[in-house]
Structure formats: structure tokens, C-alpha cells
PDB file of N, CA and C in Angstrom:
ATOM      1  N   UNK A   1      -5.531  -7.127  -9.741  1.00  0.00           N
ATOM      2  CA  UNK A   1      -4.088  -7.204  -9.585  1.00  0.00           C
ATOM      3  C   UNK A   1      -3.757  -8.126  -8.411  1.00  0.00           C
ATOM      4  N   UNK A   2      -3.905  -7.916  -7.111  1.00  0.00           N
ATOM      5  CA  UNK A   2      -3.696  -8.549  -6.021  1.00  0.00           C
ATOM      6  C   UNK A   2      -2.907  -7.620  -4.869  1.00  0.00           C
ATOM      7  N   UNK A   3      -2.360  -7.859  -4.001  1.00  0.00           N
ATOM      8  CA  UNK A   3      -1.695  -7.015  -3.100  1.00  0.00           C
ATOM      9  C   UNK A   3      -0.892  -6.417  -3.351  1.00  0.00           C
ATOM     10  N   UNK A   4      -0.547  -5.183  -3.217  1.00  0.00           N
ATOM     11  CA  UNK A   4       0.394  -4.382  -3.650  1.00  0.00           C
ATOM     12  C   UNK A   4       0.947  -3.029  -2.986  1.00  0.00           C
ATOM     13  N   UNK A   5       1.929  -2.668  -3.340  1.00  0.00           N
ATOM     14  CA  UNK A   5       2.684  -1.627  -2.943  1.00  0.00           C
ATOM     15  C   UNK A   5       2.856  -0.167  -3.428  1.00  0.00           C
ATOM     16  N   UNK A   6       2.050   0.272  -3.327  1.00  0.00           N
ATOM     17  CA  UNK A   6       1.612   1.659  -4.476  1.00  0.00           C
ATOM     18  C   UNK A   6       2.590   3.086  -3.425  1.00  0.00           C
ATOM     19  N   UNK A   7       3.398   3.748  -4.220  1.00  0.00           N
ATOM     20  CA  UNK A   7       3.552   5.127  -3.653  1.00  0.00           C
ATOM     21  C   UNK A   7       2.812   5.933  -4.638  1.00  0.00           C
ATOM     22  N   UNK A   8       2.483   6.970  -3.402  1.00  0.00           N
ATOM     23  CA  UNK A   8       1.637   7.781  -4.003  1.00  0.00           C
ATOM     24  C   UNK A   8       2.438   9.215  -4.400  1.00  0.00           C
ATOM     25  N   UNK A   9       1.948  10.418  -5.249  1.00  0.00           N
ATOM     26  CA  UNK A   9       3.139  11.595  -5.202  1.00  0.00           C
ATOM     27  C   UNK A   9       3.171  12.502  -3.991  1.00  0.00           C
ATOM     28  N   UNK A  10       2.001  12.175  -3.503  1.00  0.00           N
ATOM     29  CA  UNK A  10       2.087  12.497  -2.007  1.00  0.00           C
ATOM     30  C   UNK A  10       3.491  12.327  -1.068  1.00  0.00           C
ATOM     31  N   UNK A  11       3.822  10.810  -1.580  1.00  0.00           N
ATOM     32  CA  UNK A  11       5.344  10.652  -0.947  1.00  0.00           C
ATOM     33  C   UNK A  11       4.169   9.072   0.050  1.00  0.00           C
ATOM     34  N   UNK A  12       3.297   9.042   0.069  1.00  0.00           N
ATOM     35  CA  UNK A  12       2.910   8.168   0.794  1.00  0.00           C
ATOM     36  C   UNK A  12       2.958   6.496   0.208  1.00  0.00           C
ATOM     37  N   UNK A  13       3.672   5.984   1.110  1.00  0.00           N
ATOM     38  CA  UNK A  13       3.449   4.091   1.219  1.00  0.00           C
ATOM     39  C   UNK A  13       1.956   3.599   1.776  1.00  0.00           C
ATOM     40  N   UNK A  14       1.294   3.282   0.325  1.00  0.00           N
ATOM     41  CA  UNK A  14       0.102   2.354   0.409  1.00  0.00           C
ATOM     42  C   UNK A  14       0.502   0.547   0.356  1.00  0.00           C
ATOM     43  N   UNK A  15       0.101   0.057   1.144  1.00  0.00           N
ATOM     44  CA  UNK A  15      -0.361  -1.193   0.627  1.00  0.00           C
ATOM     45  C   UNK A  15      -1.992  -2.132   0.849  1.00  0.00           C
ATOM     46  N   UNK A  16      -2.580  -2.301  -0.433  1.00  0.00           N
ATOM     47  CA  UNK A  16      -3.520  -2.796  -0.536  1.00  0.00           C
ATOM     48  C   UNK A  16      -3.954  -3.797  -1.552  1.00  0.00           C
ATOM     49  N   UNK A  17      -5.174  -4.457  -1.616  1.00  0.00           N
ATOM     50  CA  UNK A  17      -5.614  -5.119  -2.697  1.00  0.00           C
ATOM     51  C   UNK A  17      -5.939  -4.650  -3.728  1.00  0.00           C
ATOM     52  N   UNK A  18      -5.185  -4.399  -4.481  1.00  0.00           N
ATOM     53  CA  UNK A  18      -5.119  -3.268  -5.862  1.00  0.00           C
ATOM     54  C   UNK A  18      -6.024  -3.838  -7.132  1.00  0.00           C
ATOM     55  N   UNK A  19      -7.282  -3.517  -8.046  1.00  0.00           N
ATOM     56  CA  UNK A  19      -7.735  -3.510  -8.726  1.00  0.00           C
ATOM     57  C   UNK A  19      -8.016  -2.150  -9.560  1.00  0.00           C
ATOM     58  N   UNK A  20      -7.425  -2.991 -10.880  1.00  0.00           N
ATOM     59  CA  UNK A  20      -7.371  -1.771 -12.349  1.00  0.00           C
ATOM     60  C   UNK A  20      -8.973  -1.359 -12.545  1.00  0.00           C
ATOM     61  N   UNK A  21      -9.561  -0.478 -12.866  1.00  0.00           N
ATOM     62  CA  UNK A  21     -10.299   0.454 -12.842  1.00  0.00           C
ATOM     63  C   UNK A  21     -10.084   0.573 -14.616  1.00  0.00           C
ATOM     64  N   UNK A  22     -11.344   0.464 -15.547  1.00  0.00           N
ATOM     65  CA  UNK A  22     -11.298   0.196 -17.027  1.00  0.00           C
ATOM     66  C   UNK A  22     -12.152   0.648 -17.414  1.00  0.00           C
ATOM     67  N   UNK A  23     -12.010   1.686 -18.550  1.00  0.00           N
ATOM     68  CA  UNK A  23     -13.345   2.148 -18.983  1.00  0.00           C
ATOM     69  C   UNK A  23     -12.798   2.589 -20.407  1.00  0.00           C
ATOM     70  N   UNK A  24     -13.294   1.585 -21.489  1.00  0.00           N
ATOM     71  CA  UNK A  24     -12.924   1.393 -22.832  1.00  0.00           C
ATOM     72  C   UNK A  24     -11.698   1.146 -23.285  1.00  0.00           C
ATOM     73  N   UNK A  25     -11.272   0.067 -22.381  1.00  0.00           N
ATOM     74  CA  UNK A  25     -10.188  -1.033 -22.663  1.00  0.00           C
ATOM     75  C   UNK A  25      -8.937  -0.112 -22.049  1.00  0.00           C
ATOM     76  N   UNK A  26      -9.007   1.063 -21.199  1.00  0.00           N
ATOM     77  CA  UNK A  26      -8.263   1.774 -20.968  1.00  0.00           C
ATOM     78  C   UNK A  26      -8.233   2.045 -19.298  1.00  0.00           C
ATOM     79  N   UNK A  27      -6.706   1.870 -18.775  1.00  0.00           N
ATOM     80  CA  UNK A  27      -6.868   2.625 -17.226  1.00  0.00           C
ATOM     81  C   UNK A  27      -6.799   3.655 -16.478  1.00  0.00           C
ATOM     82  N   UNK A  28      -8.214   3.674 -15.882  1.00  0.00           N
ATOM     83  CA  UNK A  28      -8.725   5.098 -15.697  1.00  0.00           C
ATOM     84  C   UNK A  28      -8.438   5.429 -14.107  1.00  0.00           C
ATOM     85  N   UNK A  29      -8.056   4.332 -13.574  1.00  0.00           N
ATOM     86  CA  UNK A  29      -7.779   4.792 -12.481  1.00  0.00           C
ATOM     87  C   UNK A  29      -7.196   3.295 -11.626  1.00  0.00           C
ATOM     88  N   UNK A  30      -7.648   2.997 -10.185  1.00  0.00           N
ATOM     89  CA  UNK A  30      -7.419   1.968  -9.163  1.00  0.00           C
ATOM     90  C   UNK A  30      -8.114   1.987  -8.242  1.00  0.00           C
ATOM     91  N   UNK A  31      -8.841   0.603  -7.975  1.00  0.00           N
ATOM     92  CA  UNK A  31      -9.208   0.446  -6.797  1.00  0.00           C
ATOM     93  C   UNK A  31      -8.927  -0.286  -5.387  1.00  0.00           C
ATOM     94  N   UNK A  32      -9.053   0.531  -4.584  1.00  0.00           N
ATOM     95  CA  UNK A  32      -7.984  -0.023  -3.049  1.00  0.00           C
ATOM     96  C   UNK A  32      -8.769  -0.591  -2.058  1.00  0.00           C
ATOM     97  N   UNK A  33      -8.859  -1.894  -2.205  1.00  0.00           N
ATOM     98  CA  UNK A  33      -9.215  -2.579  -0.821  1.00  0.00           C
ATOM     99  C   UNK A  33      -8.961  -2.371   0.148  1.00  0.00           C
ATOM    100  N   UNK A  34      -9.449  -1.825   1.391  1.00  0.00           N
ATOM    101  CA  UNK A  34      -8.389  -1.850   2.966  1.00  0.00           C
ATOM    102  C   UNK A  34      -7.034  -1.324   2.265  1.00  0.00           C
ATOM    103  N   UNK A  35      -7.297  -0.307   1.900  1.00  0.00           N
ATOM    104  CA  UNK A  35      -5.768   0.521   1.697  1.00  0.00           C
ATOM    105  C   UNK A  35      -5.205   0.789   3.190  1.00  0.00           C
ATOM    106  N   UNK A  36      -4.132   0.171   3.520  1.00  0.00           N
ATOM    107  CA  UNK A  36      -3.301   0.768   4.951  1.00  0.00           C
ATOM    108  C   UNK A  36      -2.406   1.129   4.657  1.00  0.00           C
ATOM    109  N   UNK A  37      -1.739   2.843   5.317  1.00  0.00           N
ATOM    110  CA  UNK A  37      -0.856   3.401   5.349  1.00  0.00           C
ATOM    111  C   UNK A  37       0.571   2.624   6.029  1.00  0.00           C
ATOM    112  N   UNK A  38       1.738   2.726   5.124  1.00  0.00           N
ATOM    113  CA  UNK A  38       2.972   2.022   5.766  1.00  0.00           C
ATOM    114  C   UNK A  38       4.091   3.164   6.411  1.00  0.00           C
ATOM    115  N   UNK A  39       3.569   3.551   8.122  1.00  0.00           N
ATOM    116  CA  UNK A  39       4.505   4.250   8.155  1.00  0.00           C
ATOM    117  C   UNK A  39       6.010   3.395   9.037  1.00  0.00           C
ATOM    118  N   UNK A  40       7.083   4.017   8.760  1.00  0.00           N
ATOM    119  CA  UNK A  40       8.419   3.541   9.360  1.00  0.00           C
ATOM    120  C   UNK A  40       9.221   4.481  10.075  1.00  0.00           C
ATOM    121  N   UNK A  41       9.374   4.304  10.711  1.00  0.00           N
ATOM    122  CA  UNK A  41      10.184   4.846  11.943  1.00  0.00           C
ATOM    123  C   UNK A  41      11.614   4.217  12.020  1.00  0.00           C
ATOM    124  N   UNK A  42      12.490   4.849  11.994  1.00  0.00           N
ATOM    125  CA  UNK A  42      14.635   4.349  12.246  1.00  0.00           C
ATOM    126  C   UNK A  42      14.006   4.371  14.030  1.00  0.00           C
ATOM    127  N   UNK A  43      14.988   3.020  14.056  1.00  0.00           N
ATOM    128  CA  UNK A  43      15.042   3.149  15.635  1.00  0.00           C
ATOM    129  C   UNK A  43      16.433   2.900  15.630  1.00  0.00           C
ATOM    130  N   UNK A  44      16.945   4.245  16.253  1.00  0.00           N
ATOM    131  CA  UNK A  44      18.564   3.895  16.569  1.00  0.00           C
ATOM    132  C   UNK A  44      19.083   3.076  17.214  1.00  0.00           C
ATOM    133  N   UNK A  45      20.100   2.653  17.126  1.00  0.00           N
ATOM    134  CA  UNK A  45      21.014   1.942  17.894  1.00  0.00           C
ATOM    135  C   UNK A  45      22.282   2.015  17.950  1.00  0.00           C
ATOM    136  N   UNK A  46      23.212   1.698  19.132  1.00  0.00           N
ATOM    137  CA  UNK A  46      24.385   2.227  19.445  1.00  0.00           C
ATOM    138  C   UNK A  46      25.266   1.139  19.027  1.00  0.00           C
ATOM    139  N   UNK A  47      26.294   1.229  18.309  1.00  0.00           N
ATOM    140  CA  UNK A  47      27.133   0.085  17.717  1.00  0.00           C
ATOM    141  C   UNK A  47      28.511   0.305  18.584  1.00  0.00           C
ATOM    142  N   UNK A  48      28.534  -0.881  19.706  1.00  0.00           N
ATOM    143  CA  UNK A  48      29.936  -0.719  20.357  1.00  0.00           C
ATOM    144  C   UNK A  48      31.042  -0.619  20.050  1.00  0.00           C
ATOM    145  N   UNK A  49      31.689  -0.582  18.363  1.00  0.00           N
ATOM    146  CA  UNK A  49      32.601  -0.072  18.240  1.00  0.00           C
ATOM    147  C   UNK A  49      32.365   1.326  17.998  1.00  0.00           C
ATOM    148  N   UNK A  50      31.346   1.942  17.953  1.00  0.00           N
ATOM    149  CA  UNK A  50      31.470   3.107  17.037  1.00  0.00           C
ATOM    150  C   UNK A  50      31.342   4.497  17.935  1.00  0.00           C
ATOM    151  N   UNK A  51      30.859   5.164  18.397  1.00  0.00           N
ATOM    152  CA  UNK A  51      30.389   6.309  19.117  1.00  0.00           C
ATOM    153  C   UNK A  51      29.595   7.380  18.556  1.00  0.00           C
ATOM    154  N   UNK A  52      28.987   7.118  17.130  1.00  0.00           N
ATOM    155  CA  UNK A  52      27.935   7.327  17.012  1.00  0.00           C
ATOM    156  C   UNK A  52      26.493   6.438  16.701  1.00  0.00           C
ATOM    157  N   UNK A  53      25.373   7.045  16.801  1.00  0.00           N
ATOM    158  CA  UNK A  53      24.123   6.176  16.585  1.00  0.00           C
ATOM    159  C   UNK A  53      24.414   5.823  14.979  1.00  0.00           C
ATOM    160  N   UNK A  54      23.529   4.435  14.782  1.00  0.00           N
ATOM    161  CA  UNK A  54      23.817   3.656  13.222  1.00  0.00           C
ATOM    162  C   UNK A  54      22.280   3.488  13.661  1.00  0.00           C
ATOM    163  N   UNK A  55      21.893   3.466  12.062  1.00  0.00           N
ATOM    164  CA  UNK A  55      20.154   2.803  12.035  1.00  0.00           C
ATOM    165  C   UNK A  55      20.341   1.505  11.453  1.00  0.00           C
ATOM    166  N   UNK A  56      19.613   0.563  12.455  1.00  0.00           N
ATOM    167  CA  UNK A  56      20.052  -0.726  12.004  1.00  0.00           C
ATOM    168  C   UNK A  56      18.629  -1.496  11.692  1.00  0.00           C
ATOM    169  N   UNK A  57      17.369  -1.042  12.341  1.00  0.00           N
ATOM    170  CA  UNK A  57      16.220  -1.457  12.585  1.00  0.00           C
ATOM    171  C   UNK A  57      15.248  -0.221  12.083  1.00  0.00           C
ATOM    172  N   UNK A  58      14.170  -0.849  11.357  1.00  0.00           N
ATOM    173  CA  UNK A  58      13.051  -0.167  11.314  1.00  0.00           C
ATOM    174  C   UNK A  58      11.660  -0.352  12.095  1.00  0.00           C
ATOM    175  N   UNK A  59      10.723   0.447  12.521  1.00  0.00           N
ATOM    176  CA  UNK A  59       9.761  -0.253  13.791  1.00  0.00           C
ATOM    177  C   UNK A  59       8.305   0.022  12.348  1.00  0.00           C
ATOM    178  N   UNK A  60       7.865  -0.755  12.125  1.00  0.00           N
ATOM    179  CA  UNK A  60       6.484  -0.725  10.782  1.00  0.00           C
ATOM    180  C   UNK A  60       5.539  -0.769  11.494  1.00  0.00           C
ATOM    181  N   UNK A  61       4.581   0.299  10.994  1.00  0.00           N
ATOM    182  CA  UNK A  61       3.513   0.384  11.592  1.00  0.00           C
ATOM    183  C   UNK A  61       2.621   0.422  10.134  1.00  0.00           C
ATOM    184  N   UNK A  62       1.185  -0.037  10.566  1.00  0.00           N
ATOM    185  CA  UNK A  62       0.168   0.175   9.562  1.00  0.00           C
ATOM    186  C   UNK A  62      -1.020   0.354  10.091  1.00  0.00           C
ATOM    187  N   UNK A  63      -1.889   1.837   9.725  1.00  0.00           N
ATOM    188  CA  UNK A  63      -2.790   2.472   9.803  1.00  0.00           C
ATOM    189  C   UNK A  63      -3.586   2.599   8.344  1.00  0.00           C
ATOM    190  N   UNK A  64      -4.850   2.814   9.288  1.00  0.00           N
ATOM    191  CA  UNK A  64      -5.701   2.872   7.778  1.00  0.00           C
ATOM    192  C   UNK A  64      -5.558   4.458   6.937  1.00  0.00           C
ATOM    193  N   UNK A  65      -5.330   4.162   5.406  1.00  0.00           N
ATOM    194  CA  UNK A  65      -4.916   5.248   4.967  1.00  0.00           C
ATOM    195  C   UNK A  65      -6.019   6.752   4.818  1.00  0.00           C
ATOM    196  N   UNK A  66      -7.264   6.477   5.042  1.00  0.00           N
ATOM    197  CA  UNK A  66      -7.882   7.464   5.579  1.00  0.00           C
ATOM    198  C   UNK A  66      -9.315   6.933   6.511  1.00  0.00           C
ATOM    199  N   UNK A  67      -8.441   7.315   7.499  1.00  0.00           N
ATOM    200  CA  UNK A  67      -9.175   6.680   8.684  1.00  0.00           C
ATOM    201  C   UNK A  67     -10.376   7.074   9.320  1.00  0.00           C
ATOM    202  N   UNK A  68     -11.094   8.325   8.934  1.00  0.00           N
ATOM    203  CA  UNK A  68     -12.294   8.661   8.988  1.00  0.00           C
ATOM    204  C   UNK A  68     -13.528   8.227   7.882  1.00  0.00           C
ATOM    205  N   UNK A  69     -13.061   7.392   7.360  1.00  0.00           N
ATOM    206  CA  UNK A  69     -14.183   6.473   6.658  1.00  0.00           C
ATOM    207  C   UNK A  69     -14.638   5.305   6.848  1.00  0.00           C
ATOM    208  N   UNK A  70     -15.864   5.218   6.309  1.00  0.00           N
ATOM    209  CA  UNK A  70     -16.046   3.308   6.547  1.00  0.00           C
ATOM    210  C   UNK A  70     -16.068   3.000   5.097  1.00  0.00           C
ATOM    211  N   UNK A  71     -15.652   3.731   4.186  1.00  0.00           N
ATOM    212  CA  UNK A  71     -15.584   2.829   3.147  1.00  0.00           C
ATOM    213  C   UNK A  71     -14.118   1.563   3.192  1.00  0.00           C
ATOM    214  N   UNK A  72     -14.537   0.747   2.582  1.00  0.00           N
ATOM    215  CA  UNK A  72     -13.440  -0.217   2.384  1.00  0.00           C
ATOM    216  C   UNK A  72     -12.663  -0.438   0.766  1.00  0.00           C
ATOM    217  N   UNK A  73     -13.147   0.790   0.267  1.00  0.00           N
ATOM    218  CA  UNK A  73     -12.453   0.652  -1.201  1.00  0.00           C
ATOM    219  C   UNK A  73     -12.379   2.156  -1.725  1.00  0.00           C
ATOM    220  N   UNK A  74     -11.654   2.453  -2.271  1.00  0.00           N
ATOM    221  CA  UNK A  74     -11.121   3.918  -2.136  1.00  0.00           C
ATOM    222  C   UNK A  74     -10.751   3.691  -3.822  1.00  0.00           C
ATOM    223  N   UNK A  75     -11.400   4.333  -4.835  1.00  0.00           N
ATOM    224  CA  UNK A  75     -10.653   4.559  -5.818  1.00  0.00           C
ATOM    225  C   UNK A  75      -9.569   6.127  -6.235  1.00  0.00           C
ATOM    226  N   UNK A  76      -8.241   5.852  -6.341  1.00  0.00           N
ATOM    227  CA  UNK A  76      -7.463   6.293  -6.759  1.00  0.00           C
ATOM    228  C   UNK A  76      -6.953   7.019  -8.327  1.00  0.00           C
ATOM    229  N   UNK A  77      -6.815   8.080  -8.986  1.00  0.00           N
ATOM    230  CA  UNK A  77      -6.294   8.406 -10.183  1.00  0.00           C
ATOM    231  C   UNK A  77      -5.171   7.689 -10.335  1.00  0.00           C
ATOM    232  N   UNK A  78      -5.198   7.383 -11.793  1.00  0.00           N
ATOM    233  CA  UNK A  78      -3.774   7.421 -12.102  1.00  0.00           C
ATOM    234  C   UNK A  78      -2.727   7.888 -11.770  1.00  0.00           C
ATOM    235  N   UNK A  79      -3.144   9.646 -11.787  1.00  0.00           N
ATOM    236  CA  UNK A  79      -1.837  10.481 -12.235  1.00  0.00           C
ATOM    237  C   UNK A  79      -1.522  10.244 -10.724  1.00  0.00           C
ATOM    238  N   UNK A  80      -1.880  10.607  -9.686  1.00  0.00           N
ATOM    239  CA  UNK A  80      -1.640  10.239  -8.330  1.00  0.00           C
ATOM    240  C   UNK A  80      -0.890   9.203  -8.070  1.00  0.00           C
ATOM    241  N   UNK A  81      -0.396   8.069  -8.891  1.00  0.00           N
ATOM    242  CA  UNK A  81       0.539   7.286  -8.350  1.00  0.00           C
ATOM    243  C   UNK A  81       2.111   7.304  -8.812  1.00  0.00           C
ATOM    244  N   UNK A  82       2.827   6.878  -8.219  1.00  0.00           N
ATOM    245  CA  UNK A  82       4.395   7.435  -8.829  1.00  0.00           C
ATOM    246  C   UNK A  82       4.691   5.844  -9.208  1.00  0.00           C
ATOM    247  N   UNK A  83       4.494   4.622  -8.414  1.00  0.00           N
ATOM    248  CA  UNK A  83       4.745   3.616  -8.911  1.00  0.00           C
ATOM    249  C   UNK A  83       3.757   2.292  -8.340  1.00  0.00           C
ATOM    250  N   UNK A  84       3.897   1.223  -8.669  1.00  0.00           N
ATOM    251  CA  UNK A  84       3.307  -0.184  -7.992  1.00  0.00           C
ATOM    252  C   UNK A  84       4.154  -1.225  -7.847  1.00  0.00           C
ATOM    253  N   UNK A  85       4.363  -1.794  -6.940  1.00  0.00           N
ATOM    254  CA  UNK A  85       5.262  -2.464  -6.992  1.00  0.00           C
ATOM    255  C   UNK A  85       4.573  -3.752  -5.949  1.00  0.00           C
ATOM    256  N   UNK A  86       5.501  -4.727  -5.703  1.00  0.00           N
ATOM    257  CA  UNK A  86       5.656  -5.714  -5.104  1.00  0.00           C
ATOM    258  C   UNK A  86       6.128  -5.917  -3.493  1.00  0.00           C
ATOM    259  N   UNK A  87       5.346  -6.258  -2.346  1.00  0.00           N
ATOM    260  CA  UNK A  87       5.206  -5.274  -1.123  1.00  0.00           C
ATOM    261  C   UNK A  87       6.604  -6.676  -0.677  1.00  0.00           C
ATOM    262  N   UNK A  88       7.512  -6.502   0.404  1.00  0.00           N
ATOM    263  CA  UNK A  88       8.133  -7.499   0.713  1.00  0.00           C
ATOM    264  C   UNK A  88       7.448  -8.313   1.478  1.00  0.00           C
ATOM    265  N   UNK A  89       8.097  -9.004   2.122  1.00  0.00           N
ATOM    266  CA  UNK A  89       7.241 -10.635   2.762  1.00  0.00           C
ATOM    267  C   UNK A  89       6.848  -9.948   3.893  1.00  0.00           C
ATOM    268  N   UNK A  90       7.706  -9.473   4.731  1.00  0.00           N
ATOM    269  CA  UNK A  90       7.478  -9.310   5.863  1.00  0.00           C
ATOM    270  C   UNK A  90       6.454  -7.962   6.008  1.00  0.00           C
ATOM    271  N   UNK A  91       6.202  -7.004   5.113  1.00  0.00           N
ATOM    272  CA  UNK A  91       5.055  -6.519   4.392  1.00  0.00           C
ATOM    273  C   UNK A  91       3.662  -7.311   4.701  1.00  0.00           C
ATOM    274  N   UNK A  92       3.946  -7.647   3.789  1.00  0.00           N
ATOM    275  CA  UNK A  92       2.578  -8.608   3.619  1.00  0.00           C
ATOM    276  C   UNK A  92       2.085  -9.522   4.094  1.00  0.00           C
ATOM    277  N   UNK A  93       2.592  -9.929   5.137  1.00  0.00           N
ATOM    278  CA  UNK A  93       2.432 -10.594   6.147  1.00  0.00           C
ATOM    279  C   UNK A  93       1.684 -10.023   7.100  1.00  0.00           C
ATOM    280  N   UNK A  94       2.236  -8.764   7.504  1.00  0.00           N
ATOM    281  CA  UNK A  94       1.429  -8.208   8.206  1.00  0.00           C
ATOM    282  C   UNK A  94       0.315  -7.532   7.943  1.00  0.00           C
ATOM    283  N   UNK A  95       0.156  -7.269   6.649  1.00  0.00           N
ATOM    284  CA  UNK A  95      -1.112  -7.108   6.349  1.00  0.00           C
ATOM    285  C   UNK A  95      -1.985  -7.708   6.233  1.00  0.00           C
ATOM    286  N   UNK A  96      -1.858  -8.933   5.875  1.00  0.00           N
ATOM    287  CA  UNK A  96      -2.347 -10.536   5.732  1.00  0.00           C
ATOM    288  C   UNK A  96      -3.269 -10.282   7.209  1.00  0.00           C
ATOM    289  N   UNK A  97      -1.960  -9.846   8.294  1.00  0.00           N
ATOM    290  CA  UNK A  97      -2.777 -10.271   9.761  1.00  0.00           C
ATOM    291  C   UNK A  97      -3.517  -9.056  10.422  1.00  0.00           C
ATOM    292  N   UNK A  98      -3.717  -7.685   9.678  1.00  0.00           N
ATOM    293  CA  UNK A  98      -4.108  -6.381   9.881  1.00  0.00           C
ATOM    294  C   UNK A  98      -5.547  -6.909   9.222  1.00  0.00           C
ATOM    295  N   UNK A  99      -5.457  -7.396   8.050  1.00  0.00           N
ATOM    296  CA  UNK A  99      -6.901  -7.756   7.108  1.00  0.00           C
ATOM    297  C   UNK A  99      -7.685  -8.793   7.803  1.00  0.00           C
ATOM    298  N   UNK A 100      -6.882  -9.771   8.311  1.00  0.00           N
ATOM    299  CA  UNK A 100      -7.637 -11.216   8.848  1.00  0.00           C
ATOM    300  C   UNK A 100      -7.570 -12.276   7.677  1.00  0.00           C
ATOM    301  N   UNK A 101      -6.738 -12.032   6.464  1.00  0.00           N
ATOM    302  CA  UNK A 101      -6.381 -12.965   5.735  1.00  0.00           C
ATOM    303  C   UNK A 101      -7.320 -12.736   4.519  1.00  0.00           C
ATOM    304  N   UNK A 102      -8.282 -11.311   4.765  1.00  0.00           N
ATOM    305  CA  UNK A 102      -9.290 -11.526   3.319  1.00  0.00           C
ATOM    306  C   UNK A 102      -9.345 -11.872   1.926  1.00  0.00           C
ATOM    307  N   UNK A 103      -7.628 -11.437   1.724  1.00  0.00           N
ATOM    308  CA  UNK A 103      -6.954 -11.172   0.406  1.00  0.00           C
ATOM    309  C   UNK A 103      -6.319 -12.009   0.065  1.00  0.00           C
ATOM    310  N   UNK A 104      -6.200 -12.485  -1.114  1.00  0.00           N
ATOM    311  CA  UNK A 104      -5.238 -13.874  -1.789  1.00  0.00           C
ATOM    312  C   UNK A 104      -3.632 -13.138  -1.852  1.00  0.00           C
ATOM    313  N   UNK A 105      -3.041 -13.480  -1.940  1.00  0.00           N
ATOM    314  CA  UNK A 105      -1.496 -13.252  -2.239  1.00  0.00           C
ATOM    315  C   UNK A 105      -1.211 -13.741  -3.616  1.00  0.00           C
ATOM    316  N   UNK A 106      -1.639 -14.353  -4.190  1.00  0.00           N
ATOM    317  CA  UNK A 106      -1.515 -14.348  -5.525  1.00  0.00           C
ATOM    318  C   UNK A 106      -1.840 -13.833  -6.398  1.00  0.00           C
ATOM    319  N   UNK A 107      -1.195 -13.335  -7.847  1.00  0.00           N
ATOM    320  CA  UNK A 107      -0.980 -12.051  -8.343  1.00  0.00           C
ATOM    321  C   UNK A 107      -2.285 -13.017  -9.629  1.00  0.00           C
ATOM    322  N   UNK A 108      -3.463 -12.179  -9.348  1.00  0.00           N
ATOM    323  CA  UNK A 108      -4.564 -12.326 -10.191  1.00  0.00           C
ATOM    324  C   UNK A 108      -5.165 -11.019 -10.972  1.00  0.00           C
ATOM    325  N   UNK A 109      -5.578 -11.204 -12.417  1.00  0.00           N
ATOM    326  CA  UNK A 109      -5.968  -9.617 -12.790  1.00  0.00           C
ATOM    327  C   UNK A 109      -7.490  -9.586 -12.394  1.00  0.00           C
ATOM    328  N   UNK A 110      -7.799  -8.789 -11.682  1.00  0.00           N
ATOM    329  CA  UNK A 110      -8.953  -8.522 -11.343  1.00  0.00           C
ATOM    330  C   UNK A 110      -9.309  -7.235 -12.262  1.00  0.00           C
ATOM    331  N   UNK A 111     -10.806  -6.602 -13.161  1.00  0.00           N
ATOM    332  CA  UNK A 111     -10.762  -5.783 -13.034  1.00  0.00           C
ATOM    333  C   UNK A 111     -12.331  -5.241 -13.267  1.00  0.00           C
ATOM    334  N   UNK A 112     -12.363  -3.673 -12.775  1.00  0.00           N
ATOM    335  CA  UNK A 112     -13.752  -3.086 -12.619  1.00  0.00           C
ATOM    336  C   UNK A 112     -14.093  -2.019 -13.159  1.00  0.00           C
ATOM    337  N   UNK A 113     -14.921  -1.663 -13.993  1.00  0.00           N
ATOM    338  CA  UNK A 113     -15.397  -0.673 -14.715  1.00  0.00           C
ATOM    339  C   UNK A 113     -15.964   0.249 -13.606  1.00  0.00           C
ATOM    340  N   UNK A 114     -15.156   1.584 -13.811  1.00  0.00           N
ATOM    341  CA  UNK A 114     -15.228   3.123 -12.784  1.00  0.00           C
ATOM    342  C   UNK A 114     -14.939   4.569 -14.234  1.00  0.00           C
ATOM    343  N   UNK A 115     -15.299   5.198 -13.658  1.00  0.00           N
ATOM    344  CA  UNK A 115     -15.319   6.434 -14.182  1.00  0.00           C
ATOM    345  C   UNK A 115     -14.962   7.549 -13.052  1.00  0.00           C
ATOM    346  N   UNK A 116     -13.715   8.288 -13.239  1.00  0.00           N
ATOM    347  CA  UNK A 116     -13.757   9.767 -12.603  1.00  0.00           C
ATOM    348  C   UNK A 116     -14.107  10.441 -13.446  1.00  0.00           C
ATOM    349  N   UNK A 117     -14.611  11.755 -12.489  1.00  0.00           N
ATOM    350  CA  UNK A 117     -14.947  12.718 -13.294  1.00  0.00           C
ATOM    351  C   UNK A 117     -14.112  13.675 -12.812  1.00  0.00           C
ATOM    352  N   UNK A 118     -13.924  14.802 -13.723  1.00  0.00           N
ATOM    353  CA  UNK A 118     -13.232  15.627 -13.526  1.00  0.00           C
ATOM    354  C   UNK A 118     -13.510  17.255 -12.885  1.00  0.00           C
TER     355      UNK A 118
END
């Protein structure tokens, strides 16, 4: 697939180098390159006409999404994801510079034969 924006039903913001996971022409799951967690934080701010706080800014942070491993590829279920989407620029940018640039940005189908078991 290429870089991407996966929520999970967890409620969690992944973004990683996303590859489909195939086992008899069918998808069985995903695999996550350097999956990093996208967390966001409101940082308030005071708007001089107003007299209350307005959220005008978000502060992005990215951590690795399970950070007691050294693996660098994490396969994922299906049912575990709620959607995939397309990460914004300023996204992926910084992941670009979290990774060291490993990953192409262009949307290529990559894919790898995996099996879960149940």
C-alpha cells in the first residue's frame, strides 16, 4: 500500500507503511512498518475578543505504537481496523523525519503472504 493512516477500534491513530497481508487471493490481515502512535494534544489559547479559552492549535506527537519491542513490523487483523485512510502532509512529513526517510510516499501495492491463527 504505502504510508498510511489506519484507526484502530481501539480508538487509536496509527500511521505507518501499510502492507496487505494475502492468503488465497484474500485479506487476511496488515502489515505495519515502524507503526507510530499519533497522539494530539488541544493547546488552548486565549482569543482577545472573547473571555473564554478557543482551541486553535494542536501540539502532534509520535511514539512508537508498542514500544517494548524491537520488532519493526507488527501484523494487524482486519477486524481490528475501523478505517485507512490518507495521513495529511504535515503528517507525513513528520514521519518521513521520525523514520529517516525509509519509506516512499507513493501509493504502491505491495503485498505479503501471512496467516493468523486463531
Amino acid at each position: 500500500m504505502s504510508i498510511k493512516l489506519i484507526v484502530l477500534k481501539s480508538g487509536e491513530d496509527i500511521i505507518a507503511d501499510v502492507k496487505e497481508l494475502i492468503s488465497e487471493e484474500n485479506v487476511v490481515g496488515y502489515l505495519l512498518q515502524e507503526p507510530q502512535r499519533i497522539l494530539a494534544e488541544s493547546i488552548p489559547s486565549l482569543s482577545e475578543n472573547e473571555e473564554c479559552k478557543t482551541i486553535s492549535n494542536l501540539k502532534i506527537t509520535l511514539t512508537p505504537w508498542i514500544p517494548f519491542t524491537s520488532d519493526q513490523q507488527v501484523p494487524v487483523r482486519p477486524d481490528w481496523i475501523v478505517t485507512i485512510v490518507e495521513p495529511i502532509n504535515d503528517i507525513l512529513k513528520m514521519y518521513d523525519e521520525k523514520t529517516n526517510g525509509k519509506f516512499k510516499t507513493d501509493s504502491t501495492n505491495e503485498q505479503s503472504d501471512y496467516s493468523f491463527e486463531d
